[in-house]
N, C-alpha and C. Protein backbone atom coordinates (compact mmCIF):
# COMPACT_ATOMS: atom_id res chain seq x y z
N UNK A 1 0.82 -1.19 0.00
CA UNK A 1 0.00 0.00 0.00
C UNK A 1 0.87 1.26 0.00
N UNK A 2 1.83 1.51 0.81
CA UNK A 2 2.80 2.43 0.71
C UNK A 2 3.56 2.56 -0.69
N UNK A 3 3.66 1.84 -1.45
CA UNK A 3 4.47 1.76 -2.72
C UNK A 3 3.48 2.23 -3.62
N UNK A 4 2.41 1.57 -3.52
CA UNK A 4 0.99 1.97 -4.69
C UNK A 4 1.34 3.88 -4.03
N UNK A 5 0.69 4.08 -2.88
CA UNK A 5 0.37 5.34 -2.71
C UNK A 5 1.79 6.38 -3.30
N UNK A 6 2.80 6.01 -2.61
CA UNK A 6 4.07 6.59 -3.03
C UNK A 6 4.17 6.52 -4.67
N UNK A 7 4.30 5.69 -5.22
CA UNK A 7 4.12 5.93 -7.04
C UNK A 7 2.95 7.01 -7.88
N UNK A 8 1.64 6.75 -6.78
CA UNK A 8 0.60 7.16 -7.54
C UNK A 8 0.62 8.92 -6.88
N UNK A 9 1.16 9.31 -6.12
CA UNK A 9 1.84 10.36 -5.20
C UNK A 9 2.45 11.61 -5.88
N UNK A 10 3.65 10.38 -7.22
CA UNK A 10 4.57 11.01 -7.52
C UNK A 10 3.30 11.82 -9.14
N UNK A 11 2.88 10.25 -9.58
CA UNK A 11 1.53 11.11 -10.89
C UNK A 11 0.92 12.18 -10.32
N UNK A 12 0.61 12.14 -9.09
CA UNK A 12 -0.28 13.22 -9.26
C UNK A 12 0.48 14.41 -8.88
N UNK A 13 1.17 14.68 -7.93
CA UNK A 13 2.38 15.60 -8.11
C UNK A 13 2.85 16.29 -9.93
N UNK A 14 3.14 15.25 -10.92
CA UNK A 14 3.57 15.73 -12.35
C UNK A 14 2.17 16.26 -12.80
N UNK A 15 1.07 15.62 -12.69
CA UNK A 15 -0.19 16.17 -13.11
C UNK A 15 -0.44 17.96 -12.80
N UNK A 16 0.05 17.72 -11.64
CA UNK A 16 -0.70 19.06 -10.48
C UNK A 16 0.57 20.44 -11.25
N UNK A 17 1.50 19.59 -11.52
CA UNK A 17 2.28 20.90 -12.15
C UNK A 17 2.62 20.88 -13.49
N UNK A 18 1.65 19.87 -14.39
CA UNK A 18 1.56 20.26 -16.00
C UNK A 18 0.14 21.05 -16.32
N UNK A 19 -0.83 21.07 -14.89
CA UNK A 19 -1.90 21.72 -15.32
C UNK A 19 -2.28 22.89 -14.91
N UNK A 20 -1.37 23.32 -13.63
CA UNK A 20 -0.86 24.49 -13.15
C UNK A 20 -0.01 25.67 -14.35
N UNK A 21 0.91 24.67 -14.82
CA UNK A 21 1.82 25.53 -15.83
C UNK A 21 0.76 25.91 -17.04
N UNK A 22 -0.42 24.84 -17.27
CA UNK A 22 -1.00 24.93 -18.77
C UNK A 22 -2.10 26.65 -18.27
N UNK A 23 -2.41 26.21 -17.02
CA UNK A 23 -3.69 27.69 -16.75
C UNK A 23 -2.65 28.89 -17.14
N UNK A 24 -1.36 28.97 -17.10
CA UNK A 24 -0.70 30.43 -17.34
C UNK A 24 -0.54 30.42 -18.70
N UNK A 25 -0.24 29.59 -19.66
CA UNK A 25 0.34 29.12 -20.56
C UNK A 25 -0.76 28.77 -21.95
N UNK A 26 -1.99 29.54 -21.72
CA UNK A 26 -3.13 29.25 -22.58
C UNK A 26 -3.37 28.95 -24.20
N UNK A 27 -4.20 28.47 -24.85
CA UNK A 27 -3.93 28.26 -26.09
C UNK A 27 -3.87 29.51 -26.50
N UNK A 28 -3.83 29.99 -27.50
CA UNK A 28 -3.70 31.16 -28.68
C UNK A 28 -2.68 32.01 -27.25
N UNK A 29 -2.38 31.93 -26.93
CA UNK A 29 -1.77 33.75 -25.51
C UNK A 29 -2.46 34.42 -25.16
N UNK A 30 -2.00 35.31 -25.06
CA UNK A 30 -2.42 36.70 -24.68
C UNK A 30 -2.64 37.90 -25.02
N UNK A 31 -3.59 38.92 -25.67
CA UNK A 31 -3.75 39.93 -26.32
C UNK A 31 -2.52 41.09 -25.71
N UNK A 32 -1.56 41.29 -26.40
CA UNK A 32 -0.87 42.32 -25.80
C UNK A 32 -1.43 43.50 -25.41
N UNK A 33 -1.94 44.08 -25.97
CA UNK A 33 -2.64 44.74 -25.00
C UNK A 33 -2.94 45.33 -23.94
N UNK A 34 -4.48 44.28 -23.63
CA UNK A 34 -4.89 44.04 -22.92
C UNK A 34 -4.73 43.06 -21.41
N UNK A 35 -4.07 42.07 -21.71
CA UNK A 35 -3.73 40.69 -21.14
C UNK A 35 -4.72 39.86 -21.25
N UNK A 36 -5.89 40.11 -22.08
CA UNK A 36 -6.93 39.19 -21.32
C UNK A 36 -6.49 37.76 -22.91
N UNK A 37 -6.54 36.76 -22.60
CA UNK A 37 -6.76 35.59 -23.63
C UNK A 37 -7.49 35.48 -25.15
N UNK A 38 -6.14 34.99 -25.94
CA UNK A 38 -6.83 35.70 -27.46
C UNK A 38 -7.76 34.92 -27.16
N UNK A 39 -8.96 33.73 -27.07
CA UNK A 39 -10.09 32.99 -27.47
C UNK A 39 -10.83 32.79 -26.31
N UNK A 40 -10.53 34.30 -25.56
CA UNK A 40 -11.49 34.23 -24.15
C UNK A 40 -13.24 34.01 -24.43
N UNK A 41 -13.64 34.54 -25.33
CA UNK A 41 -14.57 34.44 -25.03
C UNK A 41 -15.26 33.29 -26.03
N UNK A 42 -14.41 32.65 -26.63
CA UNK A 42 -15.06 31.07 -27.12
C UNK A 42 -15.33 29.89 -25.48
N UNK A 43 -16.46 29.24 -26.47
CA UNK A 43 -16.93 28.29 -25.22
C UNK A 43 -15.96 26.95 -25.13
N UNK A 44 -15.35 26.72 -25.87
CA UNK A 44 -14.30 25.40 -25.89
C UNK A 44 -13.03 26.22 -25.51
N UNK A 45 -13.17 27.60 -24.98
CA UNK A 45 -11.89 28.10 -24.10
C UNK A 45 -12.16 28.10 -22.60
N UNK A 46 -13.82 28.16 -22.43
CA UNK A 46 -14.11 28.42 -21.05
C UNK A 46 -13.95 26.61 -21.06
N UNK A 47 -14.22 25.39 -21.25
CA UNK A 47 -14.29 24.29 -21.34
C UNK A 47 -13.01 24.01 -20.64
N UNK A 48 -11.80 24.44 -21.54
CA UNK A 48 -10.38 24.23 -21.24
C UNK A 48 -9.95 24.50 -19.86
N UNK A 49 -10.15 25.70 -19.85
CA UNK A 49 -9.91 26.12 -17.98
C UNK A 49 -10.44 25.79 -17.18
N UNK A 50 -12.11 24.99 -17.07
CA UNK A 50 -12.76 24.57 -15.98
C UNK A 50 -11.92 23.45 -15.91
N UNK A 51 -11.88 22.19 -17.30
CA UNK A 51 -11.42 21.09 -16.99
C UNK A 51 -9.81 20.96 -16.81
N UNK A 52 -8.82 22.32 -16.57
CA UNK A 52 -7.61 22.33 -16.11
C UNK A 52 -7.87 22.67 -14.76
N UNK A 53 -9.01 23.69 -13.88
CA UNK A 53 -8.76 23.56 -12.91
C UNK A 53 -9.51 22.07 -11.93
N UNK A 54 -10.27 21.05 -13.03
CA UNK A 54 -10.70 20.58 -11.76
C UNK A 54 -9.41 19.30 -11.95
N UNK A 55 -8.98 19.48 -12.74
CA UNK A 55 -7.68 18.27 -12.83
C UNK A 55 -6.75 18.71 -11.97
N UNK A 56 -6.44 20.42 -11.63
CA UNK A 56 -5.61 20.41 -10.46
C UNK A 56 -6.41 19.93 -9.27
N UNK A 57 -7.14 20.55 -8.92
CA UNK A 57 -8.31 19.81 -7.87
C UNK A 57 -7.90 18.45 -7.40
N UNK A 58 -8.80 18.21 -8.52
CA UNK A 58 -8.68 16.15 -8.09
C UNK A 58 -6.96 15.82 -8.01
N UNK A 59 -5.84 16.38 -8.90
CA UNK A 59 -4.90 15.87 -8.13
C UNK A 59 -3.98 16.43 -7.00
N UNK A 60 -4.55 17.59 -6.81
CA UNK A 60 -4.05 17.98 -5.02
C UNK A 60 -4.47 16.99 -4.27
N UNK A 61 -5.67 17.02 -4.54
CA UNK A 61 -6.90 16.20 -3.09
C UNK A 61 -5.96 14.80 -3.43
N UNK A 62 -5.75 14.15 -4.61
CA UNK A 62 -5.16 12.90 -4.56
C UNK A 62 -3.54 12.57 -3.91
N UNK A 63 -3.09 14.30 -4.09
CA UNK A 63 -1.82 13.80 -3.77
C UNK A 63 -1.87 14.05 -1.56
N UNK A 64 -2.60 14.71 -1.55
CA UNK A 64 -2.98 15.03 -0.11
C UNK A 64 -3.40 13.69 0.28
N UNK A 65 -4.24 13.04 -0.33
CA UNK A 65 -5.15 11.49 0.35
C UNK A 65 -3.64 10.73 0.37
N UNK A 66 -3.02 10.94 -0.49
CA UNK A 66 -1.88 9.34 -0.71
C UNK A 66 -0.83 9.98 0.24
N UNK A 67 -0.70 10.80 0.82
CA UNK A 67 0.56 11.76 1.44
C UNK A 67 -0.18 11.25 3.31
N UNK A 68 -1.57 11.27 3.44
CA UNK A 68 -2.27 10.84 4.56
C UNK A 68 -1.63 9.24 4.69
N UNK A 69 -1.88 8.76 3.55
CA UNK A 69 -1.58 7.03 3.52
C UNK A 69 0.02 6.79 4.09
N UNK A 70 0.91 7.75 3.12
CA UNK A 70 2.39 8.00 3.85
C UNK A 70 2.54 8.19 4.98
N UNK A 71 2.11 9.10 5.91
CA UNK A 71 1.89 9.36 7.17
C UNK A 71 1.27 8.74 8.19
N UNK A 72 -0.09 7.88 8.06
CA UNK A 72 -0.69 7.56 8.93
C UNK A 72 0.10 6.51 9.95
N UNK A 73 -0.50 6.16 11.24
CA UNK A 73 0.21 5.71 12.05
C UNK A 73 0.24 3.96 12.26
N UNK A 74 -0.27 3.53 11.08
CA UNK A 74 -0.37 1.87 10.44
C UNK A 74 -0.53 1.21 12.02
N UNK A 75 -1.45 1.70 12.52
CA UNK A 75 -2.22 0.85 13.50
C UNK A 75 -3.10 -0.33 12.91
N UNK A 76 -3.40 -1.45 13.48
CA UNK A 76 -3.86 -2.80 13.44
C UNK A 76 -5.42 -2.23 12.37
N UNK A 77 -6.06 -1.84 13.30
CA UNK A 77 -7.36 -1.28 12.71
C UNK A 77 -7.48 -0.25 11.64
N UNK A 78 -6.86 0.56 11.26
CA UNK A 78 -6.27 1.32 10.17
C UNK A 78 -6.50 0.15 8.90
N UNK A 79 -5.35 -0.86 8.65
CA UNK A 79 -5.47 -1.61 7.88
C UNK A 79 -6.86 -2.38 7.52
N UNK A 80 -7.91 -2.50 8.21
CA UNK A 80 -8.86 -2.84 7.94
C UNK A 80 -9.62 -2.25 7.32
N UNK A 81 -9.95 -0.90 7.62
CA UNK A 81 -11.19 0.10 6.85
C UNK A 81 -10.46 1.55 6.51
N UNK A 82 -9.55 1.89 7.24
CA UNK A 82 -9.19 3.26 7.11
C UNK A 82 -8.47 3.34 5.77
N UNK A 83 -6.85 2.64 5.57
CA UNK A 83 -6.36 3.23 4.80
C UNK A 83 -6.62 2.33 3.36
N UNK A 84 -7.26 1.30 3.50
CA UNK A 84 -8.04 0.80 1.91
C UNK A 84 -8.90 2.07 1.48
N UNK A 85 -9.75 2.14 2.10
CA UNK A 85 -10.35 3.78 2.00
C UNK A 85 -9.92 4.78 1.53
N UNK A 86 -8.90 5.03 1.86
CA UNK A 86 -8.19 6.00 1.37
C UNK A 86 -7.43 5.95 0.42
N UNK A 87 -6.91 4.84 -0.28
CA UNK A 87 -6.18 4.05 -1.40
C UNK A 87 -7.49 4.38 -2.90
N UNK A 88 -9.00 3.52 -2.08
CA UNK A 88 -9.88 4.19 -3.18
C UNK A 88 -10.01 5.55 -3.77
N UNK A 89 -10.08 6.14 -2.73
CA UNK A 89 -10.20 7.59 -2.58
C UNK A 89 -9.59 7.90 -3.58
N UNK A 90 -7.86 7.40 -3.22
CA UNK A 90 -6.65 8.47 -4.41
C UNK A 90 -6.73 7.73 -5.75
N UNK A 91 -6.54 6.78 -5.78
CA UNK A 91 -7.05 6.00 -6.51
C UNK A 91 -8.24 6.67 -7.76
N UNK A 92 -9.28 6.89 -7.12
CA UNK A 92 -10.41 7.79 -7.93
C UNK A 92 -10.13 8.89 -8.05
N UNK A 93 -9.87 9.63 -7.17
CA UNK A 93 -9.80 11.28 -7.86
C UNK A 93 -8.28 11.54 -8.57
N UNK A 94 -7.09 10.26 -8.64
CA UNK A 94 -6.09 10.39 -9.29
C UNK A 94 -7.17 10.10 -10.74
N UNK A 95 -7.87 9.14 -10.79
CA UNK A 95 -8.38 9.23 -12.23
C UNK A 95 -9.42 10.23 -12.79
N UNK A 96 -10.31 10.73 -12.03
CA UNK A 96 -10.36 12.05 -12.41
C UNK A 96 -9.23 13.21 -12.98
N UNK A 97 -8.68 13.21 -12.04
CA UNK A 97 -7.37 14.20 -12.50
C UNK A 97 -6.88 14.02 -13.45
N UNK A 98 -6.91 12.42 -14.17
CA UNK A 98 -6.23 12.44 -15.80
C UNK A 98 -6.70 12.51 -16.46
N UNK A 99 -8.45 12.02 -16.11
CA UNK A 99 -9.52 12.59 -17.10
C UNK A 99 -9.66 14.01 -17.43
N UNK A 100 -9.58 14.54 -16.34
CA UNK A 100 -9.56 16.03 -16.70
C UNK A 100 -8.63 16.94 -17.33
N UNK A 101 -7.67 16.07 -17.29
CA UNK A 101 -6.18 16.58 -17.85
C UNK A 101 -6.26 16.69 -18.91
N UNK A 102 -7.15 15.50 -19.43
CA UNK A 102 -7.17 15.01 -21.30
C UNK A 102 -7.71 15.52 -21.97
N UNK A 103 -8.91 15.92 -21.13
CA UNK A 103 -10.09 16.78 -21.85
C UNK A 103 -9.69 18.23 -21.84
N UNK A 104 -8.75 18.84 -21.16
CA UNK A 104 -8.08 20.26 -21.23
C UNK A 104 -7.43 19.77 -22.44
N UNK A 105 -6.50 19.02 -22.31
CA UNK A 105 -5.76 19.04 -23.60
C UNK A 105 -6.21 18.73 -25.03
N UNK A 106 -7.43 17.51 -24.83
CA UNK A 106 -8.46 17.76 -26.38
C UNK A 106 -8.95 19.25 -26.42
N UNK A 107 -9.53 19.69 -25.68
CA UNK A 107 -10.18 20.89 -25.99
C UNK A 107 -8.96 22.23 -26.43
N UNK A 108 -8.33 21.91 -25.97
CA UNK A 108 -7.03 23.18 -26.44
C UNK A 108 -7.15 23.07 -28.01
N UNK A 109 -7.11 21.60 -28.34
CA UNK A 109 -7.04 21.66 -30.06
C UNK A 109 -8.30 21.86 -30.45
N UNK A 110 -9.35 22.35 -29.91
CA UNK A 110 -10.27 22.55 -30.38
C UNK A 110 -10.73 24.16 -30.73
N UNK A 111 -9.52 24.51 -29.64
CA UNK A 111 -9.63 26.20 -29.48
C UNK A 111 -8.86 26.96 -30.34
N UNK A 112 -7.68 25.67 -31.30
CA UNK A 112 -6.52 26.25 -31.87
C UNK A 112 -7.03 25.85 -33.41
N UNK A 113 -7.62 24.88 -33.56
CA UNK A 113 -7.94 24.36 -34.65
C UNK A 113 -8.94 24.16 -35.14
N UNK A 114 -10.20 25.41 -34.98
CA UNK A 114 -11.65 25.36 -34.99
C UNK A 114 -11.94 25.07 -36.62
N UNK A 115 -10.78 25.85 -37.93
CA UNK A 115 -11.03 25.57 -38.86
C UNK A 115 -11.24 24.05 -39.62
N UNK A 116 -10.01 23.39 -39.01
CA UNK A 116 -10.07 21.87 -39.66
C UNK A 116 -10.59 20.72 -37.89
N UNK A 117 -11.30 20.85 -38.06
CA UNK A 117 -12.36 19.94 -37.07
C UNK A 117 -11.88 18.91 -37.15
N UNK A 118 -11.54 18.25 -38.02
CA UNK A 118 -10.94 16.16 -38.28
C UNK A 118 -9.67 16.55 -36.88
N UNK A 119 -8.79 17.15 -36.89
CA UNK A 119 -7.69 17.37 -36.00
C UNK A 119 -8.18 17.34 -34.58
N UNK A 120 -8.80 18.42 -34.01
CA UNK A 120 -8.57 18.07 -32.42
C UNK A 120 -9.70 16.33 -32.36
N UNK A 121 -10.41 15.93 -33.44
CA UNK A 121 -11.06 14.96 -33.29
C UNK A 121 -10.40 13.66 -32.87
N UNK A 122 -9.42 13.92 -33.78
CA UNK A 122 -8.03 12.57 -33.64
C UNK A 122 -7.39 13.17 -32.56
N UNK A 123 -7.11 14.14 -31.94
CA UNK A 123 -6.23 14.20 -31.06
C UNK A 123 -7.17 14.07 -30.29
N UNK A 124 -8.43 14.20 -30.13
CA UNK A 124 -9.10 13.70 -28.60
C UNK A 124 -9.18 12.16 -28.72
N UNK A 125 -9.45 11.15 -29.89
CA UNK A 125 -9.83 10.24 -29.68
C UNK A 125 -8.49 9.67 -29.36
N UNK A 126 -7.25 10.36 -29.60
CA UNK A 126 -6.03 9.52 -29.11
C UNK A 126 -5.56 9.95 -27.32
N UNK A 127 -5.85 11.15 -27.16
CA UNK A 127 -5.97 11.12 -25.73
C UNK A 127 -6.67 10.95 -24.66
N UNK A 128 -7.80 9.94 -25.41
CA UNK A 128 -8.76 8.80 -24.63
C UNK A 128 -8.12 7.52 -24.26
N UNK A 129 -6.96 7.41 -24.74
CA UNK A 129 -6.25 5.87 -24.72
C UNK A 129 -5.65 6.06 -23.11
N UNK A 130 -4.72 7.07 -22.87
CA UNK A 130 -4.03 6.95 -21.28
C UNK A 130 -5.71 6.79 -20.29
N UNK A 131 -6.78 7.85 -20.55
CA UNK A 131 -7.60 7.66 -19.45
C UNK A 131 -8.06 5.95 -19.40
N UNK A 132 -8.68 5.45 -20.36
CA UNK A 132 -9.33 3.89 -20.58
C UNK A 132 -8.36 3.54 -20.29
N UNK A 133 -7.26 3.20 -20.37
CA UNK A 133 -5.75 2.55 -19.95
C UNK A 133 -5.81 2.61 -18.02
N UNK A 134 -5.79 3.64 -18.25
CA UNK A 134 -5.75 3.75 -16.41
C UNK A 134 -6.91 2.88 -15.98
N UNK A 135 -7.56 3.39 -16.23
CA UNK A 135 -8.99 2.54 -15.27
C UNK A 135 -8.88 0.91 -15.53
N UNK A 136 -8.51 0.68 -16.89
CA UNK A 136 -8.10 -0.67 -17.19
C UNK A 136 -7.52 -0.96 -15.99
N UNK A 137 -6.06 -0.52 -16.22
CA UNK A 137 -4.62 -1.40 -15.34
C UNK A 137 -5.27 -1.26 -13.49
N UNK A 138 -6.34 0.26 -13.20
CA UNK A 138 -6.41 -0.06 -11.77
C UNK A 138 -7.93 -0.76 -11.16
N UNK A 139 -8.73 -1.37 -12.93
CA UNK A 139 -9.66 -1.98 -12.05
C UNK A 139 -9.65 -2.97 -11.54
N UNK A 140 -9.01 -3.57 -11.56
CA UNK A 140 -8.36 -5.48 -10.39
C UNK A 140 -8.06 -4.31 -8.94
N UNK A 141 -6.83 -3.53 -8.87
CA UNK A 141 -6.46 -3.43 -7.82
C UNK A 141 -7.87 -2.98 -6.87
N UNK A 142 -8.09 -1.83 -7.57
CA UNK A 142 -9.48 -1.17 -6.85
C UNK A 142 -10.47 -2.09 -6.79
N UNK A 143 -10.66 -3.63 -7.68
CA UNK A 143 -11.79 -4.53 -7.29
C UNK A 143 -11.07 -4.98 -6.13
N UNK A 144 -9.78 -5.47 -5.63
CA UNK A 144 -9.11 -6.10 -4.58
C UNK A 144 -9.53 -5.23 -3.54
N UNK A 145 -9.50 -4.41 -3.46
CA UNK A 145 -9.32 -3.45 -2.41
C UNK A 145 -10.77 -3.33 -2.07
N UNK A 146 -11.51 -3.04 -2.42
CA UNK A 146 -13.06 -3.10 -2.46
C UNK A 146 -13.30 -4.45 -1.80
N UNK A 147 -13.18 -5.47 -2.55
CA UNK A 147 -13.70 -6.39 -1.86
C UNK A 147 -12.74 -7.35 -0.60
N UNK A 148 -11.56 -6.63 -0.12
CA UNK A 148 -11.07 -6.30 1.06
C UNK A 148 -11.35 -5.82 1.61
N UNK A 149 -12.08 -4.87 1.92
CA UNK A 149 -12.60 -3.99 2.67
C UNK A 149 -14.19 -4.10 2.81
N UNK A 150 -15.11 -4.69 2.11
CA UNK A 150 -16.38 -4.36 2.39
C UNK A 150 -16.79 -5.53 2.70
N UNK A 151 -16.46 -6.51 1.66
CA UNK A 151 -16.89 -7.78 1.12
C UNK A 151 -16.42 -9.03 2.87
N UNK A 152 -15.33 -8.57 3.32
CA UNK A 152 -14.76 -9.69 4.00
C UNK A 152 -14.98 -9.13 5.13
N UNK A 153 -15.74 -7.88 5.46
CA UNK A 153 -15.38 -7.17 6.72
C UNK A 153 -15.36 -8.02 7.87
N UNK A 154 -15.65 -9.05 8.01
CA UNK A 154 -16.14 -9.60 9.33
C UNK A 154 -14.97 -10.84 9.52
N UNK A 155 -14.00 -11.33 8.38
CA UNK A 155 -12.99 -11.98 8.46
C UNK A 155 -12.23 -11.65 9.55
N UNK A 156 -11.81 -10.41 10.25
CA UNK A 156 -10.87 -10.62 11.26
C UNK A 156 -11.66 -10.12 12.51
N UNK A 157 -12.77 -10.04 12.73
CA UNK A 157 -13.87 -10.00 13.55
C UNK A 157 -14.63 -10.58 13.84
N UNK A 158 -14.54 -11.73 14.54
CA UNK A 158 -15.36 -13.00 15.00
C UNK A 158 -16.35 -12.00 15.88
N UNK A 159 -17.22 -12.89 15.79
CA UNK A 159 -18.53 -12.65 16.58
C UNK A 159 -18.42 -12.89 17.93
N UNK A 160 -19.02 -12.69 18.94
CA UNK A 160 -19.00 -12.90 20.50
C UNK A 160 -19.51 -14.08 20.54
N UNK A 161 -18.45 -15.54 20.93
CA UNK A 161 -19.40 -16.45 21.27
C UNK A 161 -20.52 -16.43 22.09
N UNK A 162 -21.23 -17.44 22.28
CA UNK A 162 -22.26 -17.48 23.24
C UNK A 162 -22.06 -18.46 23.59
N UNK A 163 -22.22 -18.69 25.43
CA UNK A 163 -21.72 -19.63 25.61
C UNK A 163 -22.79 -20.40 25.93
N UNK A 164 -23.96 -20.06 26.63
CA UNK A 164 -25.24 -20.69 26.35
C UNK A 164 -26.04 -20.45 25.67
N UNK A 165 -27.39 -20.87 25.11
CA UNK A 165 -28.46 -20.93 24.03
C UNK A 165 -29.19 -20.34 25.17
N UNK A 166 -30.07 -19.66 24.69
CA UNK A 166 -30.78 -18.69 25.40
C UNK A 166 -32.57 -19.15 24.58
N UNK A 167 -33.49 -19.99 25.32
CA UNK A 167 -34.43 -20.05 24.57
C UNK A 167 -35.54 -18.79 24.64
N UNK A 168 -35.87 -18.48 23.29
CA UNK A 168 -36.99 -17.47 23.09
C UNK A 168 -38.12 -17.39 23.98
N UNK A 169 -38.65 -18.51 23.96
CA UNK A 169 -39.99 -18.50 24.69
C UNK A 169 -39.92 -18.55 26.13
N UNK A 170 -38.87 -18.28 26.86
CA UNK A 170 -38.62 -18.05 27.70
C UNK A 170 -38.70 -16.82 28.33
């Protein structure tokens, strides 16, 4: 669990500062000028910036959840419900965060290349491959973990014997 979180730690860390750098760094620039964004007021520009900031979002919160997992104090009971929990957690909003990453970056070619449409088309349908890829490679772990945690809950929690039968109609 420490190795998953620590690897997936380091993605969302590179995420959090390719989508940080992209909000300064906008398609078309900047109107000299003015400063305000040459294709501010197209709607596949407002598109771009929502889905760059919620990709920083989801991967702060992811790198914060997996940085909790680093830290926590790996007590007995922890391992049971707490830090699987929290593995989902980063786990999911790390894949948000690349979803959202992708869709900033399809939509950029959509903002740069409104004339020939076939282009950001292929470049979105090719930067659909890392998101489906991810969810691929982490749906076993996240089914493991899931059904570690919900499915077995009662495996290291025996029930209170009873030591006598207690009749009802009594």
């Amino acid at each position: 669990m420490k190795e998953t979180a620590s690897q997936s730690m380091v993605v969302a860390a590179l995420i959090a500062t390719i989508v940080f750098a992209a909000a300064f760094t906008v398609p078309g620039g900047y109107n000299q000028t003015n400063g305000v964004p040459m294709f501010f007021h197209k709607r596949s520009f407002i598109v771009f910036v929502i889905s760059d900031a919620i990709s920083l979002t989801f991967s702060s919160v992811s790198l914060l959840i997996f940085l909790s997992i680093l830290t926590s104090r790996y007590a007995e009971d922890d391992f049971l419900e707490l830090l699987p929990k929290r593995l989902m957690r980063g786990l999911t909003t790390l894949f948000f965060s690349i979803a959202a990453m992708m869709v900033a970056f399809s939509v950029s070619f959509f903002v740069l290349y409104q004339n020939m449409i076939w282009i950001p088309i292929v470049i979105s349908a090719i930067a659909s491959i890392p998101v489906i890829l991810y969810a691929r490679l982490q749906y076993d772990l996240l089914g493991d973990v899931y059904n570690s945690t919900y499915t077995s809950k009662n495996l290291f929690k025996p029930e209170k014997l009873k030591i006598y039968y207690q009749n009802p109609k009594h």
